[in-house]
Protein backbone atom coordinates (compact mmCIF):
# COMPACT_ATOMS: atom_id res chain seq x y z
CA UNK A 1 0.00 0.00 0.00
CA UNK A 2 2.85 2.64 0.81
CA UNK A 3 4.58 1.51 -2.80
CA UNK A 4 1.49 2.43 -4.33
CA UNK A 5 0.63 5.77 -2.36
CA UNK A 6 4.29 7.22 -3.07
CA UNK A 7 3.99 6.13 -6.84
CA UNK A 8 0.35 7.87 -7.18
CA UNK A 9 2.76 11.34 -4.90
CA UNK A 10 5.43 11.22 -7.35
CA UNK A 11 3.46 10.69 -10.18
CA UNK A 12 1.67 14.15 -8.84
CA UNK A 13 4.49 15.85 -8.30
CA UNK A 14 5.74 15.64 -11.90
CA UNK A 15 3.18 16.70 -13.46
CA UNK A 16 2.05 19.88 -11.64
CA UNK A 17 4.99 21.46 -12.80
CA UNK A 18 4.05 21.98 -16.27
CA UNK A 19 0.48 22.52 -15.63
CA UNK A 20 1.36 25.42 -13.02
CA UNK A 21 3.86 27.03 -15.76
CA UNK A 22 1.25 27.69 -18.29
CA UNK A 23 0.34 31.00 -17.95
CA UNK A 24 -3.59 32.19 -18.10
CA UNK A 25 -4.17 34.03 -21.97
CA UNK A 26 -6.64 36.89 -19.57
CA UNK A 27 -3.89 39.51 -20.61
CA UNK A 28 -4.72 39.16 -24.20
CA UNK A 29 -7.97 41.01 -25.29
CA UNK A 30 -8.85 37.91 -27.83
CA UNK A 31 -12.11 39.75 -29.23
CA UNK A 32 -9.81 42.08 -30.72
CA UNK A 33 -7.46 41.82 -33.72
CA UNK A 34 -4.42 44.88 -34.29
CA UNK A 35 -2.44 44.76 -37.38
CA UNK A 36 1.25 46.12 -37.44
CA UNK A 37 3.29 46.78 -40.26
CA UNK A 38 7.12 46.85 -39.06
CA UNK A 39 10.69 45.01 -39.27
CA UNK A 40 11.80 42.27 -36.79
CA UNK A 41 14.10 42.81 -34.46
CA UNK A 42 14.24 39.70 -32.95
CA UNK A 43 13.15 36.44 -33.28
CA UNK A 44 13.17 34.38 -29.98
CA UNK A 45 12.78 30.76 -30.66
CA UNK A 46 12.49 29.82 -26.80
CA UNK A 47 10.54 27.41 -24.60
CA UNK A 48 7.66 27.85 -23.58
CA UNK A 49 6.76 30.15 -26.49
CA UNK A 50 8.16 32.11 -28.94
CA UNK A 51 8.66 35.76 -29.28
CA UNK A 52 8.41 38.09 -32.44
CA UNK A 53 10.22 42.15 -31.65
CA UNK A 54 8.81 43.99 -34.05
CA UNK A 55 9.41 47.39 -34.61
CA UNK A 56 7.19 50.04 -36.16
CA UNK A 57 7.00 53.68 -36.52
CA UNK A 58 3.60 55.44 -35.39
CA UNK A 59 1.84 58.06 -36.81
CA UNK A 60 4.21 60.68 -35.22
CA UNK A 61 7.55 59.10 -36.38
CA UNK A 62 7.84 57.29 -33.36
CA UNK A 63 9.50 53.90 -33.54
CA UNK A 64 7.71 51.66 -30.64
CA UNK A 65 9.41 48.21 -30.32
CA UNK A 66 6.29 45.61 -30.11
CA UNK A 67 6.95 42.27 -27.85
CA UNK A 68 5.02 39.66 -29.10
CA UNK A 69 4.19 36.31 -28.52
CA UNK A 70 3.61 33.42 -30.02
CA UNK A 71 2.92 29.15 -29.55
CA UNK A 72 5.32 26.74 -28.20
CA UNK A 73 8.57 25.51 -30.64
CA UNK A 74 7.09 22.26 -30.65
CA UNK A 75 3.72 22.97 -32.15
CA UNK A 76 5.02 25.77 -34.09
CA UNK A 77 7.72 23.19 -35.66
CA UNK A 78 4.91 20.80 -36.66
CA UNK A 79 3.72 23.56 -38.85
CA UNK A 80 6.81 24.56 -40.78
CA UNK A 81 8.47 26.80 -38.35
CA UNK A 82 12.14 26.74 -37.13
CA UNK A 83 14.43 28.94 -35.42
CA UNK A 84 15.62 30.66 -39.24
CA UNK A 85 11.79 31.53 -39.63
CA UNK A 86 11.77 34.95 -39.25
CA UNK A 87 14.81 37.41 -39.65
CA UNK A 88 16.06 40.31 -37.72
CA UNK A 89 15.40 43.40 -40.71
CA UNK A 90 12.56 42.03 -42.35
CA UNK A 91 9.54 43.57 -43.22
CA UNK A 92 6.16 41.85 -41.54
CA UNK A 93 2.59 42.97 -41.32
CA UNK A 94 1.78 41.07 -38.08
CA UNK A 95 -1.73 40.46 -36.68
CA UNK A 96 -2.06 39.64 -33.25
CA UNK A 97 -4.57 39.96 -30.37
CA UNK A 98 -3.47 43.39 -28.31
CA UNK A 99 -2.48 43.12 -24.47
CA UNK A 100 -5.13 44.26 -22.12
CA UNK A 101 -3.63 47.04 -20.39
CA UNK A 102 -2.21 48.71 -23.72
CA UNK A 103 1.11 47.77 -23.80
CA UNK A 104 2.85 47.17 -26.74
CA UNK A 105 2.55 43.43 -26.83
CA UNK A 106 0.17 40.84 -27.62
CA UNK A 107 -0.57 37.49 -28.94
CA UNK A 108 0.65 36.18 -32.18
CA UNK A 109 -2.33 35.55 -34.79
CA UNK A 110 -0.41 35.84 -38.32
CA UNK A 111 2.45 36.91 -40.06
CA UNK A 112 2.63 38.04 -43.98
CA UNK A 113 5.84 38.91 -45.40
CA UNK A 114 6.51 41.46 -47.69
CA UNK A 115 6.07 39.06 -50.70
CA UNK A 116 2.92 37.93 -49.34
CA UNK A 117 3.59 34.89 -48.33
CA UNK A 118 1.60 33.85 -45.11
CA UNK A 119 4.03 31.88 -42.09
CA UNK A 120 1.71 29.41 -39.97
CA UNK A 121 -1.69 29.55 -39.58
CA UNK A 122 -4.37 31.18 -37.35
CA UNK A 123 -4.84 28.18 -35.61
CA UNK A 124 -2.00 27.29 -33.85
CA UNK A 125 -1.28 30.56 -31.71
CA UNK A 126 -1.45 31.28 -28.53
CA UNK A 127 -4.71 31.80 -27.20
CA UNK A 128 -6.21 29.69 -29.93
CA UNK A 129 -6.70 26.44 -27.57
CA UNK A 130 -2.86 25.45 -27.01
C-alpha cells in the first residue's frame, strides 16, 4: 500500500509542474485583432513560447518596439516553423490579439511577409486552444 501511495505522490508531483507554468491568456484582449506593419528585431525561438520584436514607426515618427508572442517551438515546428523563420530586418505585417492594459505586446495571430507569403496559420497561436 505505501509503494502504491508514493507512486500515485510522485506521479503528482511531476506533473504539476508543467500545468502550473502555463500562464492564463486573460492579458490578451482575444475579441480584438491589431495589425502592425514593421521590421523584426528579434526572433526568440524559446521554450515555452516564442517571441516576435517587431518594430514600427507610429503616426508621429515614433519607432515603438512591439513584444510579441507566439505558440510553443514544438507545435510551431509541426507547422513549418524553425528557429531561421523569421529574420532580424525584415519587413512583416503582423496580426495579433493586443495586451489588455495597452502595452505594446500581444498574442501572435499571423504573419505576412513582404512578398505575401503567409508563415503558420491562425490556428496554432497562442490563445487559440494550445
Amino acid at each position: 500500500m505505501r509503494k502504491k501511495v508514493m507512486t500515485v505522490v510522485l506521479m503528482t508531483l511531476a506533473t504539476a509542474g508543467p500545468v502550473a507554468a502555463h500562464h492564463s491568456f486573460s492579458m490578451f484582449d482575444l475579441k480584438k485583432e491589431v495589425v502592425l506593419q514593421g521590421v523584426v528585431k528579434e526572433f526568440q525561438w524559446t521554450n515555452p513560447h516564442i517571441w516576435v520584436q517587431v518594430l514600427v514607426t507610429d503616426e508621429a515618427g515614433k519607432t515603438i518596439e512591439w513584444s510579441i508572442e507566439g505558440n510553443s517551438p514544438s507545435t510551431l515546428s509541426r507547422q513549418g516553423w524553425s528557429k531561421r523563420t523569421l529574420v532580424s530586418g525584415e519587413k512583416i505585417t503582423l496580426t495579433m490579439h493586443p495586451l489588455r492594459d495597452g502595452l505594446p505586446g500581444g498574442s501572435l495571430v499571423q504573419i505576412v511577409r513582404a512578398d505575401g507569403s503567409v508563415v503558420g496559420e491562425k490556428a496554432v497561436y497562442v490563445g487559440s486552444g494550445d
